[in-house]
Every structure is written in C-alpha cells, then in structure tokens.
N, C-alpha and C. Protein backbone atom coordinates (compact mmCIF):
# COMPACT_ATOMS: atom_id res chain seq x y z
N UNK A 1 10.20 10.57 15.10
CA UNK A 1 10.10 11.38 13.89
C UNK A 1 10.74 12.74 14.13
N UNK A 2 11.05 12.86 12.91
CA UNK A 2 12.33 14.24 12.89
C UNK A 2 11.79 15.31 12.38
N UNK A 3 11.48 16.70 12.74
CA UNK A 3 10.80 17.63 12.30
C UNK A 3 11.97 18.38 11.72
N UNK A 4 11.38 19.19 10.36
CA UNK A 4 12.35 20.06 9.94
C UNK A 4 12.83 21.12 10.76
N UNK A 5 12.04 22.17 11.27
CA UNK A 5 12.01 22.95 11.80
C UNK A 5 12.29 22.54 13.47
N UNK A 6 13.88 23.84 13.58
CA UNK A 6 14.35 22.82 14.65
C UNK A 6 13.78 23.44 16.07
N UNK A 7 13.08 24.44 15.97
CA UNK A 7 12.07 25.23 17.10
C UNK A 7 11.10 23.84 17.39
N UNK A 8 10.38 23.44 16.69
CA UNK A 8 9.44 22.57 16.84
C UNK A 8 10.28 20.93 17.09
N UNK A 9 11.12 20.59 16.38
CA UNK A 9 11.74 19.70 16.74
C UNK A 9 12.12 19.52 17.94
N UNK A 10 12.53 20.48 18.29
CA UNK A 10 13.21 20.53 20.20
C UNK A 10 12.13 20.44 20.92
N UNK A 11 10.98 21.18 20.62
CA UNK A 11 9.90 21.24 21.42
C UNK A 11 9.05 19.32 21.40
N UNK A 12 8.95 18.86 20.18
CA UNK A 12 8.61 17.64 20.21
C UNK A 12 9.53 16.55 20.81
N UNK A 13 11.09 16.50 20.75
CA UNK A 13 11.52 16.23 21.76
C UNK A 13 11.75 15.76 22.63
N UNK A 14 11.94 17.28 23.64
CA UNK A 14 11.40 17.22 24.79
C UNK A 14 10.28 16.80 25.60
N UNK A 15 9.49 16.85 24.59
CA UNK A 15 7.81 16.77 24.77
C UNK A 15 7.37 14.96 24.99
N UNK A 16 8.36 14.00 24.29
CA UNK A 16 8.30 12.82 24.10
C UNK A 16 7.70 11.81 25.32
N UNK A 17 8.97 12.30 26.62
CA UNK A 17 8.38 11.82 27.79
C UNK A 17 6.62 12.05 28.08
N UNK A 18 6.22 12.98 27.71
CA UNK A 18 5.09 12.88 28.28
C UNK A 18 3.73 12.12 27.79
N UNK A 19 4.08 11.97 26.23
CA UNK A 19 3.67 10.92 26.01
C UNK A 19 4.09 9.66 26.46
N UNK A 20 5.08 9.54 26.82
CA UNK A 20 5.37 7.75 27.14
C UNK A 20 4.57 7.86 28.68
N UNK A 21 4.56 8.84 29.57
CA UNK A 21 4.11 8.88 30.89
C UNK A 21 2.89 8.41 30.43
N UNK A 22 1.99 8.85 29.50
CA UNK A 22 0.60 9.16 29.38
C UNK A 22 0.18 7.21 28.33
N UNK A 23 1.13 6.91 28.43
CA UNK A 23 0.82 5.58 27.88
C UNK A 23 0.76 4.38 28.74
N UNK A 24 1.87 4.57 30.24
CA UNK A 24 1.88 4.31 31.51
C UNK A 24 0.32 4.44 31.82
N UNK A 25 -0.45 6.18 32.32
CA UNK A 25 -1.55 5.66 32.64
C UNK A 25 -2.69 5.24 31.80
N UNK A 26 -2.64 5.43 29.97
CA UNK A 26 -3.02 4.75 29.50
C UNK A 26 -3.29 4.22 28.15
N UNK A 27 -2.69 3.37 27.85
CA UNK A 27 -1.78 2.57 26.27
C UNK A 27 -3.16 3.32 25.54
N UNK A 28 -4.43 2.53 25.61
CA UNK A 28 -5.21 2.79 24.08
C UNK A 28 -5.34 4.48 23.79
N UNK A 29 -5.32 5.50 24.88
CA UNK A 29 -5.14 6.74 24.71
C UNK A 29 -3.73 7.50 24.16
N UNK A 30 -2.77 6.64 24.10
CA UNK A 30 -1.82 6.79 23.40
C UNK A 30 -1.05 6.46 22.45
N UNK A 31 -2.64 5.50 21.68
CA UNK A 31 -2.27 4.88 20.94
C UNK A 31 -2.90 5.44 19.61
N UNK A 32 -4.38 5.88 20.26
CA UNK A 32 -5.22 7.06 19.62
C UNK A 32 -4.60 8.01 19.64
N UNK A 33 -3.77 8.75 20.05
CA UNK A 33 -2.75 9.77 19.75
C UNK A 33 -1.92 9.77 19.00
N UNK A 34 -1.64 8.26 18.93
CA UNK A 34 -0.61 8.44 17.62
C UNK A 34 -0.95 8.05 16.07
N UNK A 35 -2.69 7.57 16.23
CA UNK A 35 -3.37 7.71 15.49
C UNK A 35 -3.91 8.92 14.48
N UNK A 36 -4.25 9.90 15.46
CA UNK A 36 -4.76 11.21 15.33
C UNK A 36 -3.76 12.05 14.65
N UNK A 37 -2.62 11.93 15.36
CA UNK A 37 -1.56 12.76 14.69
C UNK A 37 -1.01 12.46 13.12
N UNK A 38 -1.16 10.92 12.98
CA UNK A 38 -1.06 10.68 11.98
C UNK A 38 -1.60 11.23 10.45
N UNK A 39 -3.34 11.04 11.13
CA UNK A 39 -4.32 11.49 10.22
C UNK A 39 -4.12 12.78 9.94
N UNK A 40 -4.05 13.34 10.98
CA UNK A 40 -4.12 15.30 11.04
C UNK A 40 -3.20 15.91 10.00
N UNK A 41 -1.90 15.03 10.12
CA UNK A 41 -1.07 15.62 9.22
C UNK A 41 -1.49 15.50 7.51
N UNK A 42 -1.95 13.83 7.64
CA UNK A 42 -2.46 13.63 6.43
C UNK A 42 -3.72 14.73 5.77
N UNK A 43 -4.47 15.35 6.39
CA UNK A 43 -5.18 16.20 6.41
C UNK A 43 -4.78 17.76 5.90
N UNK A 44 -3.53 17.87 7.18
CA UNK A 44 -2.82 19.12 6.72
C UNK A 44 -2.30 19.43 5.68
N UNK A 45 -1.42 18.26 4.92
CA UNK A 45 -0.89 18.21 3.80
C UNK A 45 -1.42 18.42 2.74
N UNK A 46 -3.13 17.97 2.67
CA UNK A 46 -3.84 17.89 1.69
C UNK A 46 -4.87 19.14 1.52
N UNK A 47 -4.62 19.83 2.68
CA UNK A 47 -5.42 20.87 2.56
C UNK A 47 -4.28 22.21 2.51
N UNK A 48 -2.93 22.29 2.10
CA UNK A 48 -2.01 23.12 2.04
C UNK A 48 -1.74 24.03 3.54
N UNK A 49 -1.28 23.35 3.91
CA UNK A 49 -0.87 24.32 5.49
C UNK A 49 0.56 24.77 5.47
N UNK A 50 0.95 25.95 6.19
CA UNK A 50 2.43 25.91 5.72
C UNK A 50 3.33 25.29 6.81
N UNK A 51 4.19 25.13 6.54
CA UNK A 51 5.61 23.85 7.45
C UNK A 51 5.37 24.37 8.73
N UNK A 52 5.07 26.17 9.10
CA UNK A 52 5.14 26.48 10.78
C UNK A 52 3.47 25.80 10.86
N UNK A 53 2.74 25.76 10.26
CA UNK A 53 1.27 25.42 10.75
C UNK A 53 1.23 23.36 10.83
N UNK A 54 1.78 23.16 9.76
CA UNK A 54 2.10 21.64 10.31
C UNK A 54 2.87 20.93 11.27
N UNK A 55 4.12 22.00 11.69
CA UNK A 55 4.95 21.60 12.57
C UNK A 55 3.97 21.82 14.33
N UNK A 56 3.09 22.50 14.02
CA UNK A 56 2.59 23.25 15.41
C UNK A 56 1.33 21.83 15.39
N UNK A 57 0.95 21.61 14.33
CA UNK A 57 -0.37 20.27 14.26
C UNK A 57 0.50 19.19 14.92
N UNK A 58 1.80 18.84 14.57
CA UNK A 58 2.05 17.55 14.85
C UNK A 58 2.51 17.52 16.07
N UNK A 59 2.59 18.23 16.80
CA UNK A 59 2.94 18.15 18.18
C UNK A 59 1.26 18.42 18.99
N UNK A 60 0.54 19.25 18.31
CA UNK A 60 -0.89 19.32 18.68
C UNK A 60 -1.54 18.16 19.05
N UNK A 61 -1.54 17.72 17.85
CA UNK A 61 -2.22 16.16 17.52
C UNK A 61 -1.53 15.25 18.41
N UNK A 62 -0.60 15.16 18.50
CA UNK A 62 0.12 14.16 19.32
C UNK A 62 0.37 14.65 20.64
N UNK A 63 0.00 15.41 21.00
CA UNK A 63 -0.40 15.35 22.53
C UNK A 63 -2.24 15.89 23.32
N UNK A 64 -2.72 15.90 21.68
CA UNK A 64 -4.17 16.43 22.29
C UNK A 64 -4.87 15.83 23.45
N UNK A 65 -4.52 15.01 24.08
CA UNK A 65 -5.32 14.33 24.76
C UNK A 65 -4.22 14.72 26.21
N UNK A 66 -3.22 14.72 26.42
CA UNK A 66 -2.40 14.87 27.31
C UNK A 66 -2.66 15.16 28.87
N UNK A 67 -3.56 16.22 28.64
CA UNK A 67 -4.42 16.27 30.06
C UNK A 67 -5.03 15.48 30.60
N UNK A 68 -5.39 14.13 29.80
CA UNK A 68 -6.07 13.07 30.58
C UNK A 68 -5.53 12.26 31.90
N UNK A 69 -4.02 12.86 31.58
CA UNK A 69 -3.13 12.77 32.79
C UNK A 69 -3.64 12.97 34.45
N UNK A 70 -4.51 14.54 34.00
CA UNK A 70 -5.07 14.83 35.38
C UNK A 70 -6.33 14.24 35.14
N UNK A 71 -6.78 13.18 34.69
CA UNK A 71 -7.86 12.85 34.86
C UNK A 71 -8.42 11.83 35.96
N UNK A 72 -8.93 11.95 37.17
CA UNK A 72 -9.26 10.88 38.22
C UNK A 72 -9.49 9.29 37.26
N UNK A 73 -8.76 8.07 37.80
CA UNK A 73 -8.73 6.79 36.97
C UNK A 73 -10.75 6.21 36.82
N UNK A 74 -10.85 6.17 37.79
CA UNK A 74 -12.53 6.23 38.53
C UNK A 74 -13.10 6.79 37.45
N UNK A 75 -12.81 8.01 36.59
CA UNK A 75 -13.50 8.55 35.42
C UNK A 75 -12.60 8.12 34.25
N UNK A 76 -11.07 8.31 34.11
CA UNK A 76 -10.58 8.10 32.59
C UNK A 76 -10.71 6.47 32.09
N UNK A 77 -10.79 5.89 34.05
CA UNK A 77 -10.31 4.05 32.66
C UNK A 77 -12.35 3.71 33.24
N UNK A 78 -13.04 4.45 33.37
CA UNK A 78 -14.34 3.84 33.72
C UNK A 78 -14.91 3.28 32.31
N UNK A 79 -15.27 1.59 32.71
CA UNK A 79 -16.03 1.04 30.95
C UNK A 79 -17.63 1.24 31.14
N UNK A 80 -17.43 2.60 31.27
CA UNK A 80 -19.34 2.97 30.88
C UNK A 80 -19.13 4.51 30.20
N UNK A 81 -20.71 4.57 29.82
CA UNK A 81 -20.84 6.24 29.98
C UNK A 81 -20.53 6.82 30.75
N UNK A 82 -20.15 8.06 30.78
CA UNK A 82 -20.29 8.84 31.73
C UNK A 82 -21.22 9.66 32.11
N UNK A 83 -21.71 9.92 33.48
CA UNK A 83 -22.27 10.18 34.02
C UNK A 83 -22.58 12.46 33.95
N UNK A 84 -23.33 13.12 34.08
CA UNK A 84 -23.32 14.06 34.12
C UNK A 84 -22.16 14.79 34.89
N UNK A 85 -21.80 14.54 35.84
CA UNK A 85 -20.38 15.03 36.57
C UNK A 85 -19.61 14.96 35.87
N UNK A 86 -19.63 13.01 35.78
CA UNK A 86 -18.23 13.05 35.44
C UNK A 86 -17.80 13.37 33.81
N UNK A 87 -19.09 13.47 33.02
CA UNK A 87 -18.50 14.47 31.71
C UNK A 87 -18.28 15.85 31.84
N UNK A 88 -18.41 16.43 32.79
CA UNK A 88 -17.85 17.83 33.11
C UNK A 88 -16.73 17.39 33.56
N UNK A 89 -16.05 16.68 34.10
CA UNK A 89 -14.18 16.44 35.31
C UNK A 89 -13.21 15.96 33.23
N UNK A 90 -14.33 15.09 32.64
CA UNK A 90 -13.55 14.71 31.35
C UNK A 90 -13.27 16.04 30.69
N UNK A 91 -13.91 16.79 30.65
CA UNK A 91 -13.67 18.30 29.95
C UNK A 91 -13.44 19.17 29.79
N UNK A 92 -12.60 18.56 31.42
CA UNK A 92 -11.33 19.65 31.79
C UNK A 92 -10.20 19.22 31.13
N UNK A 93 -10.08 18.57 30.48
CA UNK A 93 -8.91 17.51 29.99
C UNK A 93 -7.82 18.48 28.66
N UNK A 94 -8.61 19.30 27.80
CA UNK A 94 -8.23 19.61 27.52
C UNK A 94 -7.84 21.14 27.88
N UNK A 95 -7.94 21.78 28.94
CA UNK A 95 -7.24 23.07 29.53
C UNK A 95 -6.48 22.35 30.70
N UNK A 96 -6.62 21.17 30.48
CA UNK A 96 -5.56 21.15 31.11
C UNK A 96 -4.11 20.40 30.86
N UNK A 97 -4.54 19.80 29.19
CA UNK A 97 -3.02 19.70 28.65
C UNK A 97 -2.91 21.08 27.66
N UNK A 98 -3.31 21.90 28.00
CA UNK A 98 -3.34 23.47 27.49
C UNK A 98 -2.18 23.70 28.48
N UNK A 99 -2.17 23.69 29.78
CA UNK A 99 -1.69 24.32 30.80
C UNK A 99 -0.06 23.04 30.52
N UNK A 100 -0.26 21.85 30.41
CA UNK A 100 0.77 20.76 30.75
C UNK A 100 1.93 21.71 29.38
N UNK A 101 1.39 21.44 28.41
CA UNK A 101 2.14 22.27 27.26
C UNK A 101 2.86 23.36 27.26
N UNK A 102 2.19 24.36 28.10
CA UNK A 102 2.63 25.56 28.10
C UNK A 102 3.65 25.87 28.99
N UNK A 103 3.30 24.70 30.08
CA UNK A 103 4.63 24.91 31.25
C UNK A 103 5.93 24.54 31.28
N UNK A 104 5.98 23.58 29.39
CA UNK A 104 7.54 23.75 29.51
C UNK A 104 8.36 24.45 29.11
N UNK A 105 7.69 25.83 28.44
CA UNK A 105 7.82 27.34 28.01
C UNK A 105 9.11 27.11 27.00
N UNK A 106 9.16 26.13 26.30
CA UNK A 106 9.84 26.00 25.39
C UNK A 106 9.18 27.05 23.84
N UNK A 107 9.78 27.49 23.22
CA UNK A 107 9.34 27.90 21.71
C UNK A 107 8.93 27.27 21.18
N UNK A 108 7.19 27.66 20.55
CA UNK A 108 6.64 26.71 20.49
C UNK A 108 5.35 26.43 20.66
N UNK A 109 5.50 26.34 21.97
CA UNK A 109 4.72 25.73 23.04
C UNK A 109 3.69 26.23 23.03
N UNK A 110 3.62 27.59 23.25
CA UNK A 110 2.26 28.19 23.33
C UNK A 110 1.33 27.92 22.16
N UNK A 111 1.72 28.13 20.53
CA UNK A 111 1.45 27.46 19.92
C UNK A 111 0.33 26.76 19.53
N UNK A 112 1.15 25.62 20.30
CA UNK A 112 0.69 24.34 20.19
C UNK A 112 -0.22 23.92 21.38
N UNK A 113 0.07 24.71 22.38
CA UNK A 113 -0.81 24.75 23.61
C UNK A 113 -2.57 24.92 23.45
N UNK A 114 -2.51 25.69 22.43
CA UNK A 114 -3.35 26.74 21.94
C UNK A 114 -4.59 26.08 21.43
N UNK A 115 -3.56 25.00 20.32
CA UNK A 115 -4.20 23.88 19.63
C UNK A 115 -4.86 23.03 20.27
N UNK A 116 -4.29 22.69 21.50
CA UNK A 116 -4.77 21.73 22.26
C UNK A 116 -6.16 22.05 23.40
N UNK A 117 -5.68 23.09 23.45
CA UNK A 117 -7.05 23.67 24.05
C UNK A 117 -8.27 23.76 23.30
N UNK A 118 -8.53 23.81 22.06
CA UNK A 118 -9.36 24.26 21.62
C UNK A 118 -9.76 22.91 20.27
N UNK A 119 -9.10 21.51 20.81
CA UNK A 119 -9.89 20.90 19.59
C UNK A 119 -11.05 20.07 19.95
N UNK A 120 -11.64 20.53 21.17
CA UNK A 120 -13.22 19.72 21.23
C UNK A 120 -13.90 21.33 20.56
N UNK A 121 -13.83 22.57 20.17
CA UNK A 121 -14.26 23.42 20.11
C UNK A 121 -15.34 22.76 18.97
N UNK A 122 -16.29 23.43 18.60
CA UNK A 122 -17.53 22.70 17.37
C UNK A 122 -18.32 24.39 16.30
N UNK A 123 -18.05 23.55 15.17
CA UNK A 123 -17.78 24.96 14.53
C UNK A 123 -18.90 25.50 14.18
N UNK A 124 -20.22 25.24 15.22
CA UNK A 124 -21.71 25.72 15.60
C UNK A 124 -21.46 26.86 16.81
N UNK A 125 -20.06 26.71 17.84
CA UNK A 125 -20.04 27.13 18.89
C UNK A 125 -20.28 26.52 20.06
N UNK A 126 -20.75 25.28 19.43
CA UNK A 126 -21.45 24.57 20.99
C UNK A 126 -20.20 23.59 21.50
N UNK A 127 -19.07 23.71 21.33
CA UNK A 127 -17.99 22.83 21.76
C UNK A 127 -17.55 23.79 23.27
N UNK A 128 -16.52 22.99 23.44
CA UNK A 128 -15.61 23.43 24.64
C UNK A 128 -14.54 23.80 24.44
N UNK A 129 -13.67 24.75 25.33
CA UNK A 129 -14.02 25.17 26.65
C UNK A 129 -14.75 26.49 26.30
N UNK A 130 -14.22 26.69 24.90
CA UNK A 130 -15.02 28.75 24.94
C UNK A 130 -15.79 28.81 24.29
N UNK A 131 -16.36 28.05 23.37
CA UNK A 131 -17.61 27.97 22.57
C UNK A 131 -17.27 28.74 21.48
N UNK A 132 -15.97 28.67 21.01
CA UNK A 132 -15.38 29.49 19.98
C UNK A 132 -16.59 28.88 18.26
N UNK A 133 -16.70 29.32 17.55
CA UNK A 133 -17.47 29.26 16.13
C UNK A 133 -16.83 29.71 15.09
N UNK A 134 -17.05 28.88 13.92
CA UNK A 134 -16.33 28.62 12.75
C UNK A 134 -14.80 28.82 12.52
N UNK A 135 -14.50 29.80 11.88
CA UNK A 135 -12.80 29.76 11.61
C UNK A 135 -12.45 30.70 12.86
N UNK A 136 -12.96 31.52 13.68
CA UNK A 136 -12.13 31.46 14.82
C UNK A 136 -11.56 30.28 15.32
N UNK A 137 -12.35 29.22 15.49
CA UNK A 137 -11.21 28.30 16.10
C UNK A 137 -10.25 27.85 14.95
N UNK A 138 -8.80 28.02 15.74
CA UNK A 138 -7.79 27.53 14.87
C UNK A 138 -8.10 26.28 13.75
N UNK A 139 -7.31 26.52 12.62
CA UNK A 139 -7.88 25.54 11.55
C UNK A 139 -7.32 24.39 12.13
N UNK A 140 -5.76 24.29 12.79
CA UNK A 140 -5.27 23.11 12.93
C UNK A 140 -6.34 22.00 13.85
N UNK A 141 -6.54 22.66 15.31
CA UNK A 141 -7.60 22.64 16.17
C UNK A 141 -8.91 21.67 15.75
N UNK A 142 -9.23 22.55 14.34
CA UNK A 142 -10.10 22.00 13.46
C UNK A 142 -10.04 20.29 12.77
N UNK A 143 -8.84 20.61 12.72
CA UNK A 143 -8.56 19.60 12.19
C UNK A 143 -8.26 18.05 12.53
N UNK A 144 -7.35 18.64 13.97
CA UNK A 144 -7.48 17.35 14.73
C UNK A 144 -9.09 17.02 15.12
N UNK A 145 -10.09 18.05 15.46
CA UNK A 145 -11.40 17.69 16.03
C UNK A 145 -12.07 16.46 15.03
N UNK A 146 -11.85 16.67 14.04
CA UNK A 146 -11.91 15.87 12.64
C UNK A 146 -11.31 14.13 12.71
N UNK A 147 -9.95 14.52 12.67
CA UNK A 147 -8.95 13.04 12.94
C UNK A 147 -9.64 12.26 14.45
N UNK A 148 -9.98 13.11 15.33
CA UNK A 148 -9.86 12.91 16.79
C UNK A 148 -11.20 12.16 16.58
N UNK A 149 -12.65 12.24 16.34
CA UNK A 149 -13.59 11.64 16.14
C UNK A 149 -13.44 10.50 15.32
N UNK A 150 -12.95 10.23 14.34
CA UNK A 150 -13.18 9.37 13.23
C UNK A 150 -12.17 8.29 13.76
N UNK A 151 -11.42 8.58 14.30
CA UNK A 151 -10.10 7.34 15.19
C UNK A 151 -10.97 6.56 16.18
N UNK A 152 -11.83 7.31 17.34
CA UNK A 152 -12.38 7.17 18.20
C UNK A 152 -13.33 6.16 18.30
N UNK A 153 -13.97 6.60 16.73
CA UNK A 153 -15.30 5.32 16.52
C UNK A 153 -14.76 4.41 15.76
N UNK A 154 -13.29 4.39 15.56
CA UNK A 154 -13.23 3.20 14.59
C UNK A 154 -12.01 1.91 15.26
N UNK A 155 -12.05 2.33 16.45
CA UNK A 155 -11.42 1.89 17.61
C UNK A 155 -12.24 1.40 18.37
N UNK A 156 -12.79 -0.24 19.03
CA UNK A 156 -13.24 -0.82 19.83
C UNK A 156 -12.38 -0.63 21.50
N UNK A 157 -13.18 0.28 22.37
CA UNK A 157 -13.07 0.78 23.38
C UNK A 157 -14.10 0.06 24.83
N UNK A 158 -13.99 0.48 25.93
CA UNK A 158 -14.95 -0.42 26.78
C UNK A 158 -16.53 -0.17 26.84
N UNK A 159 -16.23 1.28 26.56
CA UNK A 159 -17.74 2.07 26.77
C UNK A 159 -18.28 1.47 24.96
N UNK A 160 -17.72 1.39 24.07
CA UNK A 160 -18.41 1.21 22.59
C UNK A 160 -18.16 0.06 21.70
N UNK A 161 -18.32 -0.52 20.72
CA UNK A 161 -17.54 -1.32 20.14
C UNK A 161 -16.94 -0.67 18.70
N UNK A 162 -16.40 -0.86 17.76
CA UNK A 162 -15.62 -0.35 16.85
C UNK A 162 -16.61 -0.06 15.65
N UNK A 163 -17.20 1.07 15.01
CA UNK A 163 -17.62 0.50 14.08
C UNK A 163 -16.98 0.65 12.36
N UNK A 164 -17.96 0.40 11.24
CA UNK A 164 -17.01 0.38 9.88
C UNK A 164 -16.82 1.85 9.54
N UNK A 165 -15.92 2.17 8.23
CA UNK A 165 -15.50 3.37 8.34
C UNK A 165 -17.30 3.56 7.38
N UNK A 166 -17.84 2.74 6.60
CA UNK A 166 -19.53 3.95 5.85
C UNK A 166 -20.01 4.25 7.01
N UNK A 167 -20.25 3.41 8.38
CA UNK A 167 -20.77 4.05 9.73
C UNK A 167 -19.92 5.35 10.19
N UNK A 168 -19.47 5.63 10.29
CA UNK A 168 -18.43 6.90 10.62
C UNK A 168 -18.14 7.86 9.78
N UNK A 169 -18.38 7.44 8.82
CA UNK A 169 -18.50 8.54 7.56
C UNK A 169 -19.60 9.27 7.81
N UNK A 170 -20.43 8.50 7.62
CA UNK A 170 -21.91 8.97 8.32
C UNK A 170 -21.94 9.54 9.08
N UNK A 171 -21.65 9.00 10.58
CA UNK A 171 -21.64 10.17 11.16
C UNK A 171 -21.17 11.62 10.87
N UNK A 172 -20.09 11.64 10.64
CA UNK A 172 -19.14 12.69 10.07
C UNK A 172 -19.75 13.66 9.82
N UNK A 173 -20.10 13.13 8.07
CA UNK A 173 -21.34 13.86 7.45
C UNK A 173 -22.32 14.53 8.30
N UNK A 174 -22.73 13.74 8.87
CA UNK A 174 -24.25 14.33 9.40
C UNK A 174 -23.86 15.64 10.86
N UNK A 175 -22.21 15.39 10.99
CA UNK A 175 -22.22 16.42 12.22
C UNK A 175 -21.20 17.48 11.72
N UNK A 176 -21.61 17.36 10.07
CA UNK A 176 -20.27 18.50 9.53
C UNK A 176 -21.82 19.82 9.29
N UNK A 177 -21.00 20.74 9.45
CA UNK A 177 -21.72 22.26 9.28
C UNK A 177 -21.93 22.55 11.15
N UNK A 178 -22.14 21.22 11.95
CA UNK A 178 -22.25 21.55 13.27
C UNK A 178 -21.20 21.22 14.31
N UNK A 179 -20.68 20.51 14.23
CA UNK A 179 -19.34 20.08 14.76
C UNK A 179 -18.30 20.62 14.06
N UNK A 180 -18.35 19.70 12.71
CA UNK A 180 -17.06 19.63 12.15
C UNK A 180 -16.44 20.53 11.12
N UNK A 181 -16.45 21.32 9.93
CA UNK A 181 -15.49 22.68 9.56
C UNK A 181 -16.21 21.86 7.74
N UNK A 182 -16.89 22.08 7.03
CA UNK A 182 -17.43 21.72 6.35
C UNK A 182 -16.20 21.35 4.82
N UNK A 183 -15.72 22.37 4.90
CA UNK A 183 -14.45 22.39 3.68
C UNK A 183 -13.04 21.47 4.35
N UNK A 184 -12.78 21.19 5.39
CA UNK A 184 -12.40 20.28 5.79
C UNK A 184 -12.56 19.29 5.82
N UNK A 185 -13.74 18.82 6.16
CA UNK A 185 -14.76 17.30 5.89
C UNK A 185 -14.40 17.02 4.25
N UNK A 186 -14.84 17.99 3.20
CA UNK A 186 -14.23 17.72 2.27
C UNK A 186 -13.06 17.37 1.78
N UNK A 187 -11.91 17.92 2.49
CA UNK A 187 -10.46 17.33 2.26
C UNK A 187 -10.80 16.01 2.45
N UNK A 188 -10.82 16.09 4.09
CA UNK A 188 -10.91 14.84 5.03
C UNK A 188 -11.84 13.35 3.72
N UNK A 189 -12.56 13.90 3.37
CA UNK A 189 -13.25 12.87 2.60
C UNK A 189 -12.67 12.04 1.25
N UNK A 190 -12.13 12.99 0.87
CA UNK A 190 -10.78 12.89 -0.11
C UNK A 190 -9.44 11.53 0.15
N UNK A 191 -8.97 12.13 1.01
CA UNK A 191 -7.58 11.72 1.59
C UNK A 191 -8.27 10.36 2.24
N UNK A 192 -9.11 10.67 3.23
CA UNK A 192 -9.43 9.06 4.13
C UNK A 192 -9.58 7.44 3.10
N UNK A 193 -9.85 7.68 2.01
CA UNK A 193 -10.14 6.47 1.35
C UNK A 193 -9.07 5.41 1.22
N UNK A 194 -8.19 6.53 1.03
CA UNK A 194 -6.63 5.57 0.65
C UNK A 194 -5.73 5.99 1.94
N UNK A 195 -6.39 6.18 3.17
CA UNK A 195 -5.44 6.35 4.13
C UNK A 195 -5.18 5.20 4.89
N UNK A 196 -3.61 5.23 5.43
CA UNK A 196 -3.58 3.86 6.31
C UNK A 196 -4.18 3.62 7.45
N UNK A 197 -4.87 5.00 8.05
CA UNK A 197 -6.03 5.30 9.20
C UNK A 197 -7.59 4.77 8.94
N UNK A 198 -7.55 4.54 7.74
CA UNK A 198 -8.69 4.26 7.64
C UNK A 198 -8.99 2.73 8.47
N UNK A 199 -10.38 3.14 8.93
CA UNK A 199 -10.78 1.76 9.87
C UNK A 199 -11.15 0.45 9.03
N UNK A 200 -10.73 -0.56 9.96
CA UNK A 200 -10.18 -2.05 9.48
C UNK A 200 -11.90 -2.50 9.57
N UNK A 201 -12.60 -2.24 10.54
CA UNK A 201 -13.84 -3.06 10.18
C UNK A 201 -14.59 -3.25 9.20
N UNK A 202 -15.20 -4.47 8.74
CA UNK A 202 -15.70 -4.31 8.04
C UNK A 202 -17.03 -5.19 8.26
C-alpha cells in the first residue's frame, strides 16, 4: 500500500522488512498486525483525523507489536498464560518496538515511534509503560489500543479460543471509560458492524 504523503511513504517502505522479519518469528502476530492496521484506519477515517495523523496510525498500527521481536520464544510462542514474570518480559514489547522504530531515524519515525509506545496505555492510567490518562495519550495510540483488543479476541490463539463479535463487544463496552477512550468506542461501535474486521464467529 501506497501512502500519499511521501515522508511517511518512505518511512513505511523501508519499514516493510521488518514486518516480514517479524512474520518469520511469528505469522499469527503478523497477521494481527495487519489486522489492526486495517481497523485503525477504518477508525481514523471515521472519526476525522488529518492525512499527517493517519499517515503516522498506519505505520503505528502496522508495526505495533514489532518489539515482540525481542521477545524470548519460551515467552512469545508459550500456549499458556503467562506467568507473573513473564507478563512483565511481554511488556517490554512495546518500548521496545518504540526503540526498533526510532533507530531507523528516518522522518517520521519518531512519530510513529511514539504511537507505538504508548498503545497498551489505558485511559484510567493503569496501562503501560507510563500510566499516561485520558487524552494525554495520543488519540492514534488510542486507537489502535481499541483495534488491537477487539482483533485479539476474535482470533483463535493457543492460550484462548476465538470468541463472537456480541462477546467482544461486551467486553469492549464494559472496559470503555477504563481502558478504552469512551468517544472512540463510539466511533468504533459505528464503523465495526459493516467492517470487513469484523469477527467471523458465530
């Protein structure tokens, strides 16, 4: 995909390999990435973002997970819960495709780096890594945190099985005002019905 904006274009790119690396160590995480990005935009669009704030989402979204790269296999491909440790080693994941982003100091980058750091953030404060609250954390940020959950549960994985999208809605609902960006959930609620993201179970 071809971005208008040719700052961001170059930067996505370039950026391409590292998704294909990250599909090497592991396909369904890069497959949910190209899930997420999908949605996010669908999101962005519908909630009026301007072309530099969508161009910076779609490279966001599509590499939010990127740090899972440095993730020990023993923890990223493990088919259980995780364990108290090892959900602290998972949650470095995102400062550290904060750091993967930023080091190819392309225009851009930081950006989008930015984004990536900050979309487990929860708009109670109780997210990661800084415990950032409400519209301090970036809206885009926001937004993937949004796409990034609702892909997750509607995707049969080792640790869960898939469930329907009224189960996930539900959830949604019930973790918007504390997780999730409340006027967002509202877009998000909008747009998901007739989206091609929307989950197949039924």
């Amino acid at each position: 995909m071809e971005l208008e904006d040719p700052v961001f274009n170059a930067l996505y790119m370039y950026t391409k390999a590292l998704s294909v690396a990250l599909g090497y160590r592991d396909l369904l995480t890069r497959l949910h990435s190209e899930r997420v990005q999908g949605l996010s935009r669908e999101i962005g669009v519908h909630c009026g973002l301007s072309n530099n704030e969508l161009n910076a989402l779609h490279i966001a979204s599509s590499f939010h997970d990127i740090g899972k790269i440095g993730i020990p296999d023993h923890i990223l491909l493990k088919p259980a819960q995780f364990d108290a440790d090892e959900w602290e080693t998972m949650k470095q994941h995102s400062e550290i495709g904060e750091k993967i982003m930023a080091a190819t100091e392309l225009q851009g980058s930081q950006q989008a780096a930015l984004l990536i750091r900050h979309h487990h953030e929860h708009y109670n404060g109780r997210g990661y890594p800084d415990k950032l609250v409400g519209e301090s954390i970036p809206i885009c940020a926001r937004i993937i945190s949004i796409a990034d959950s609702y892909d997750a549960m509607a995707v049969t994985r080792s640790y869960h099985n898939a469930r329907t999208h009224p189960e996930i809605m539900a959830i949604l609902h019930k973790e918007t005002g504390a997780k999730h960006d409340p006027e967002l959930m509202d877009f998000f609620s909008q747009i998901i019905e007739s989206s091609q993201y929307k989950a197949t179970k039924v």
